[in-house]
Protein backbone atom coordinates (compact mmCIF):
# COMPACT_ATOMS: atom_id res chain seq x y z
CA UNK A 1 119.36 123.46 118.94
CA UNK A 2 119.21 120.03 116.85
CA UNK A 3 116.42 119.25 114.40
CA UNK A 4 116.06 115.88 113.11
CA UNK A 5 113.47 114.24 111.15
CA UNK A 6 111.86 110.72 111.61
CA UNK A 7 112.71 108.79 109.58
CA UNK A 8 109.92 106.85 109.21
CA UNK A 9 107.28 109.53 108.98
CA UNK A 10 106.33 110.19 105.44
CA UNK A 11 104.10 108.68 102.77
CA UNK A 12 103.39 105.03 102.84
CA UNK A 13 103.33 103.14 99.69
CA UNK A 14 99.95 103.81 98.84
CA UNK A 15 99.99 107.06 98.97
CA UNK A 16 103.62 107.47 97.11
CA UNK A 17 102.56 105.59 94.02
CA UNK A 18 99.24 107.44 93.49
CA UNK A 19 101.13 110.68 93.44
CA UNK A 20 104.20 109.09 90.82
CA UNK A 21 101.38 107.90 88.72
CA UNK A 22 99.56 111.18 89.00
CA UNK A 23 102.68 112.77 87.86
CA UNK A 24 103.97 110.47 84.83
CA UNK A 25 100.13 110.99 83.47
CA UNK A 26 100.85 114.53 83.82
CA UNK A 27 104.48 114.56 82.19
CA UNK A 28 102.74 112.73 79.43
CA UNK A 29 100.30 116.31 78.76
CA UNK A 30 97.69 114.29 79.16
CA UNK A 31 94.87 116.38 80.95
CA UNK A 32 93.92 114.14 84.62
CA UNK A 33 90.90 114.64 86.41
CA UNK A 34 91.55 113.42 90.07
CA UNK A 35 88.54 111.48 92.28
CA UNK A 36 88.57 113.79 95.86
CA UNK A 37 91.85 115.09 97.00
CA UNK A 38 94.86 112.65 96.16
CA UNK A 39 96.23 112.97 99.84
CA UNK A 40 94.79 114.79 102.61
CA UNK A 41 97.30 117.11 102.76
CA UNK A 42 96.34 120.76 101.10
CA UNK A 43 99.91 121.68 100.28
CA UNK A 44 100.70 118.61 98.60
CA UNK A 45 97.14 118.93 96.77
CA UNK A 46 98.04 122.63 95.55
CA UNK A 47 101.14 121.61 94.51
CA UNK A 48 99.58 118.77 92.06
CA UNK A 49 96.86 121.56 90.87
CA UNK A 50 99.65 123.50 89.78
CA UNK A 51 101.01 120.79 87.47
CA UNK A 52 97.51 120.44 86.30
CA UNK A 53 95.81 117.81 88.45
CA UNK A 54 91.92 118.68 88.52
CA UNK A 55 90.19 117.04 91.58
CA UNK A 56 86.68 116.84 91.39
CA UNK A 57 83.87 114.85 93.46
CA UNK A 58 81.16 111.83 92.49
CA UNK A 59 78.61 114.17 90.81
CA UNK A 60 81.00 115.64 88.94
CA UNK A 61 82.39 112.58 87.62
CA UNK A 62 79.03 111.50 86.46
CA UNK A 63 79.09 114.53 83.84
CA UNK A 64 82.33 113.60 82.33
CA UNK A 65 83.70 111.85 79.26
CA UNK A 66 86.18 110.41 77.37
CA UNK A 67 88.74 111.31 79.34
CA UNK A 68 91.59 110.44 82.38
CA UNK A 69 90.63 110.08 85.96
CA UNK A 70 92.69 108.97 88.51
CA UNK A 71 91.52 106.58 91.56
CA UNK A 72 93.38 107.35 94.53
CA UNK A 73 95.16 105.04 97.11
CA UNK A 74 91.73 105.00 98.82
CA UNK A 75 90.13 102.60 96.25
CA UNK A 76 86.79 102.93 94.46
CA UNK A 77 83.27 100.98 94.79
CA UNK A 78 82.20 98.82 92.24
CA UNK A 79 79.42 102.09 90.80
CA UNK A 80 82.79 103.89 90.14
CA UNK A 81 84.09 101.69 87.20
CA UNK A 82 80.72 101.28 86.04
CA UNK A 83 80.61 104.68 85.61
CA UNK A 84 83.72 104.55 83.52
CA UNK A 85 82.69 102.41 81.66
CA UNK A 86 79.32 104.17 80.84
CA UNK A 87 80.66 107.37 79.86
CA UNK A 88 84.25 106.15 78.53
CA UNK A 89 86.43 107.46 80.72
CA UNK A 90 89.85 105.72 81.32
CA UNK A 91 91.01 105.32 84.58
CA UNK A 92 94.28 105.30 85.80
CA UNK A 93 93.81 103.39 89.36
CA UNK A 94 96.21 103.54 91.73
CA UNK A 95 94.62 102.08 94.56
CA UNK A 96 96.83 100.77 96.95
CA UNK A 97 96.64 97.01 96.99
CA UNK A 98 96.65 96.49 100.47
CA UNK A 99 92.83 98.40 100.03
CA UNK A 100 92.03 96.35 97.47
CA UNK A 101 92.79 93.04 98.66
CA UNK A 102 90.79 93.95 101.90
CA UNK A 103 88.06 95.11 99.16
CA UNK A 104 87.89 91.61 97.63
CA UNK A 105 87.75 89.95 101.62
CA UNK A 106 84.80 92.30 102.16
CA UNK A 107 82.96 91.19 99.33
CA UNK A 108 83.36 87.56 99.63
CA UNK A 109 82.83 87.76 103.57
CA UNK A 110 79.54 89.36 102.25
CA UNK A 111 78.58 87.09 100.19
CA UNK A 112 78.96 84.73 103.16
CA UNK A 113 76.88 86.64 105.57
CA UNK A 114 73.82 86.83 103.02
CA UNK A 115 73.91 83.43 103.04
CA UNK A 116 73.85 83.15 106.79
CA UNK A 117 71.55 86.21 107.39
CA UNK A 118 74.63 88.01 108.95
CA UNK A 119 76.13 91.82 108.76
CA UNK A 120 79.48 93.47 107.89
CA UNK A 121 80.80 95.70 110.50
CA UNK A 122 83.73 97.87 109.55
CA UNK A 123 85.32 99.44 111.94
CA UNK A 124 86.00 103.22 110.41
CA UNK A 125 84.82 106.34 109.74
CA UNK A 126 81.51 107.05 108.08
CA UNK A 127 81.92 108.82 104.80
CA UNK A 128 85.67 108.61 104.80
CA UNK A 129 86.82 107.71 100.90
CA UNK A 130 87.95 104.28 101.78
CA UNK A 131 85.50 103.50 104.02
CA UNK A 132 82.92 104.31 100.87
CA UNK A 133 85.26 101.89 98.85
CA UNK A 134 84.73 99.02 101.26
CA UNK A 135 80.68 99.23 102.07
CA UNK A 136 80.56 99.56 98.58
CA UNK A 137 81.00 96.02 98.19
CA UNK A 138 78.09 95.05 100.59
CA UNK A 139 75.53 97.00 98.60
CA UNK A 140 75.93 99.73 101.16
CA UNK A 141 74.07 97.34 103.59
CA UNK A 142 77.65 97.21 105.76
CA UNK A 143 77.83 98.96 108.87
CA UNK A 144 80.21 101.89 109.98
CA UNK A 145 81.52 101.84 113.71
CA UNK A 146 83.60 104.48 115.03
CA UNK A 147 82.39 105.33 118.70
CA UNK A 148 80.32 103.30 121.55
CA UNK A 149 77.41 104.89 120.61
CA UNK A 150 77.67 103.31 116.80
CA UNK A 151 77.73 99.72 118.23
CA UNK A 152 73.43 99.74 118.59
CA UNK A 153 73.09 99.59 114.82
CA UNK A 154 74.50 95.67 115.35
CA UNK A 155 71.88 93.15 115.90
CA UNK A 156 73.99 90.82 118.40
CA UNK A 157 71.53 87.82 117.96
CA UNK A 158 72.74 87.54 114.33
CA UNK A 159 76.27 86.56 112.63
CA UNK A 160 78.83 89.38 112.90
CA UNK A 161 81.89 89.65 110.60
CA UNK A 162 83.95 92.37 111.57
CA UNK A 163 86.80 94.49 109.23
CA UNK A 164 88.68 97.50 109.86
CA UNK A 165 89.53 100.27 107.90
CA UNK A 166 93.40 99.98 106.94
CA UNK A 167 94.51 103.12 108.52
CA UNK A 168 92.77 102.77 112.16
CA UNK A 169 94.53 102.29 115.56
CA UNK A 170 95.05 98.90 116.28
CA UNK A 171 94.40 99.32 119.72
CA UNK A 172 91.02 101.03 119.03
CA UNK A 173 90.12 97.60 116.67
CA UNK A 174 90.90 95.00 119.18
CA UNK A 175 89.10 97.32 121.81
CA UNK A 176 85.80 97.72 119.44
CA UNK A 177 86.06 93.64 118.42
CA UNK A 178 85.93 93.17 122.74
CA UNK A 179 82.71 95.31 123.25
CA UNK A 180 81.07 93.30 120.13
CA UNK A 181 82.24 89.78 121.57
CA UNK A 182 80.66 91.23 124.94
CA UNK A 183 77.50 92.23 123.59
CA UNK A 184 77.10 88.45 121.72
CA UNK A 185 77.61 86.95 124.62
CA UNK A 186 75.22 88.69 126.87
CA UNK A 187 72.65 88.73 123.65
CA UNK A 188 73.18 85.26 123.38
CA UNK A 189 74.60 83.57 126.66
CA UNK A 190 77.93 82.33 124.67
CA UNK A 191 79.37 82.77 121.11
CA UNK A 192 80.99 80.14 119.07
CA UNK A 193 83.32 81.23 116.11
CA UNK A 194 79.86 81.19 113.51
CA UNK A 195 78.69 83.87 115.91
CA UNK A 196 81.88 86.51 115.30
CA UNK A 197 84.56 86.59 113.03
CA UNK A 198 86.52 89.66 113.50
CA UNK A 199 89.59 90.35 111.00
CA UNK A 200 92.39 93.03 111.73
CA UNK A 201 92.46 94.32 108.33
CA UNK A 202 94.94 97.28 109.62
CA UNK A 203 97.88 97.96 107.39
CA UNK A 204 101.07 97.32 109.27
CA UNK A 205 102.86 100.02 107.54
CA UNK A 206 100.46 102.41 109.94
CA UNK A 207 100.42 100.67 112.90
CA UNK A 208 103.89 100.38 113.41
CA UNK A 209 104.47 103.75 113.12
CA UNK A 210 102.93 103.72 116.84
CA UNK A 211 105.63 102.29 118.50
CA UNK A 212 108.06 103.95 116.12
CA UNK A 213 106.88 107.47 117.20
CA UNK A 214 106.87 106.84 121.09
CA UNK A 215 110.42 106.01 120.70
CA UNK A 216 111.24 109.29 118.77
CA UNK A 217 108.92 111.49 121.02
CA UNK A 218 110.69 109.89 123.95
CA UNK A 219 114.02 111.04 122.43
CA UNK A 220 113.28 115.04 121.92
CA UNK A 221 112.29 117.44 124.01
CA UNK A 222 109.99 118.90 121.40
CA UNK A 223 107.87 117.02 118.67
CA UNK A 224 106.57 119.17 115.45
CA UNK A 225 103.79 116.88 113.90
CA UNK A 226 103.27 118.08 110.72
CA UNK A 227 100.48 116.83 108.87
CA UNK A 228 97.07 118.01 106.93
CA UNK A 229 94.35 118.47 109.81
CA UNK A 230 91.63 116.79 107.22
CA UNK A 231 94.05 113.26 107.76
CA UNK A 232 92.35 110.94 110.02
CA UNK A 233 95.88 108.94 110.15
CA UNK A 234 97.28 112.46 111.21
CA UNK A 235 95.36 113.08 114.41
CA UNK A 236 95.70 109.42 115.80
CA UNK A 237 99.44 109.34 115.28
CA UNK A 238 99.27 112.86 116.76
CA UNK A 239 98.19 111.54 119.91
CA UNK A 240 100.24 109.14 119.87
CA UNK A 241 103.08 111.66 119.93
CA UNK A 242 101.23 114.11 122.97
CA UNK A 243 100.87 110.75 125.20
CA UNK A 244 104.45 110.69 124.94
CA UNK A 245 105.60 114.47 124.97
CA UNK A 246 103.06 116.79 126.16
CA UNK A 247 105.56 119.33 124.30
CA UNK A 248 104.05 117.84 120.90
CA UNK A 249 102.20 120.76 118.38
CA UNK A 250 100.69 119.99 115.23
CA UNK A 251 100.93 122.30 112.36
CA UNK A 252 100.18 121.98 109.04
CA UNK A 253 103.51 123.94 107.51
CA UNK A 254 105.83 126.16 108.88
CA UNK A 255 104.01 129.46 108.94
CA UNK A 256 102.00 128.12 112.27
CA UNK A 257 104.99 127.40 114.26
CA UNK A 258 105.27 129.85 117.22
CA UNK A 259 108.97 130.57 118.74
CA UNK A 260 107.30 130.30 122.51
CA UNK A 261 107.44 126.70 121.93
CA UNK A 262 111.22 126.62 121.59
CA UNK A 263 114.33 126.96 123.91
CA UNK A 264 117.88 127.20 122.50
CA UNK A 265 119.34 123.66 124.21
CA UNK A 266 116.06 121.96 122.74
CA UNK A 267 116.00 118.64 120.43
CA UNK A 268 113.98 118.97 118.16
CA UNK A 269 111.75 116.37 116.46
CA UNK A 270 109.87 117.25 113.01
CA UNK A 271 107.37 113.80 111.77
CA UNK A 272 104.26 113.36 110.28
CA UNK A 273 101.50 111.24 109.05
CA UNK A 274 101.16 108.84 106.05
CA UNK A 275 99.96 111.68 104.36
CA UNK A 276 102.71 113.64 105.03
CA UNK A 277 105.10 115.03 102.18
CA UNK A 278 108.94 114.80 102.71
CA UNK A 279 109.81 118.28 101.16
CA UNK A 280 107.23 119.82 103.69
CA UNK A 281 109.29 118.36 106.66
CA UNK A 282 112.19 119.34 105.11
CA UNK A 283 110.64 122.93 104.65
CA UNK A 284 109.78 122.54 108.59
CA UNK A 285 112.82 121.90 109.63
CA UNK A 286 114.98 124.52 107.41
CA UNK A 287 112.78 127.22 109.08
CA UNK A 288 113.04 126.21 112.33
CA UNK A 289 117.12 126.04 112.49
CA UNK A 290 116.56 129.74 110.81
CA UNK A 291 114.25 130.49 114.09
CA UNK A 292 117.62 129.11 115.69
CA UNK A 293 119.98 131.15 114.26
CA UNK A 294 118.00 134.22 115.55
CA UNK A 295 117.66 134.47 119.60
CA UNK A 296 115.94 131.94 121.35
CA UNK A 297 115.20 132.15 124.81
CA UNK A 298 117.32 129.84 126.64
């Protein structure tokens, strides 16, 4: 049996440099409170809790003071830093500037659309921590589109300007910004460029992991997606990988691996989602070539 890991599975930038700034705060012994879960991935979360990363929620921040807290890759709205500021509390932000340039677009395309009695549309999921980030910068008065049903909160006889989440599927934006463009049409028997603007605001350090995992799910006769089942980023690329090689399972570490799925001639392929730690797939892998060493069914 072979076992290889992609290569390009793993954290993206983001995601890496919240976690090395989590961790030179807490070399420093500096007590760090943490905003929700630093990556959504529980085994890399327990692992920070260990070294003394405390992750607690919005009410809870509102009790605190005059101390650390970290802002994840996900970025913040604007009530966050007030907040901060309020009750003294020094943040150490690490949100990923690909989220926070989009952040700034959002707020000045907002601007725009007051002006013009327009909305926001992001394209994302409702509730998810950079989604928060993002509508708030509209005064909450953005609105969240994920399925078909979402798209009758749009008034199509007024100005749309339309963002996406950094971490969708690009084919799910350009599909969604279609179905919009439809709908202003039909509302409005044609639609000029003032009538819908729609930005893909998806990070290309995601979306190319698309094509990059076909390829790689192509090459092995079974694909071990590893990944934390709370990631949103982890279930599309999943998919990705099961549209490709129905022999594709997705586990969160290696105690939920089950030998059935394995022959002895098999190639095996171990990746993951942005979310992903390296050591787990690493940890993956050196237990499945263990699971080799014992009797396989051939």
């Amino acid at each position: 049996m072979q076992v290889s890991i992609d290569k390009n599975s793993g954290y993206c930038f983001g995601v890496e440099f919240a976690i090395k700034m989590a961790e030179d705060e807490m070399d420093n012994g500096d007590k760090l409170y943490c905003l929700g879960d630093i990556v959504h991935n529980d085994m890399e979360v327990n692992r920070l809790s260990e070294k003394g990363l405390v992750v607690i929620d919005r009410e809870q921040l509102q009790q605190l003071h005059d101390c650390k807290v970290l802002i994840r890759a996900h970025g913040e709205p604007p009530e966050t830093y007030k907040t901060a500021i309020e009750n003294n509390i020094e943040l150490i932000d690490a949100s990923c500037p690909v989220v926070l340039k989009l952040q700034h677009r959002v707020k000045n395309a907002f601007d725009k659309m007051e002006r013009e009695n327009g909305q926001i549309v992001i394209y994302g999921k409702k509730g998810h921590a950079e989604v928060i980030g993002l509508t708030g910068q509209t005064l909450e008065k953005a609105i969240v589109v994920m399925e078909d049903s979402d798209l009758e909160k749009i008034d199509y006889n007024r100005p749309v300007t339309l963002f996406s989440q950094t971490t969708k599927s690009t084919k799910g934006f350009y599909q969604l910004s279609e179905k919009i463009g439809s709908r202003i049409k039909s509302a409005k028997g044609e639609m000029t460029e003032v009538d819908f603007n729609a930005n893909d605001s998806i990070c290309r350090q995601v979306s190319n992991r698309e094509p990059q995992l076909q390829k790689f799910s192509q090459e092995n006769d079974v694909i071990l997606f590893v990944s934390g089942k709370k990631s949103s980023n982890g279930k599309a690329l999943y998919q990705v990988c099961l549209t490709e090689n129905p022999r594709s399972y997705f586990i969160e570490n290696e105690s939920e691996l089950n030998t059935e799925w394995f022959h002895a001639e098999d190639k095996v392929g171990i990746c993951g989602a942005t979310s992903t730690p390296m050591w787990l797939m690493e940890q993956v892998k050196s237990y499945v070539e263990g699971l080799a060493e014992n009797s396989l069914h051939a």
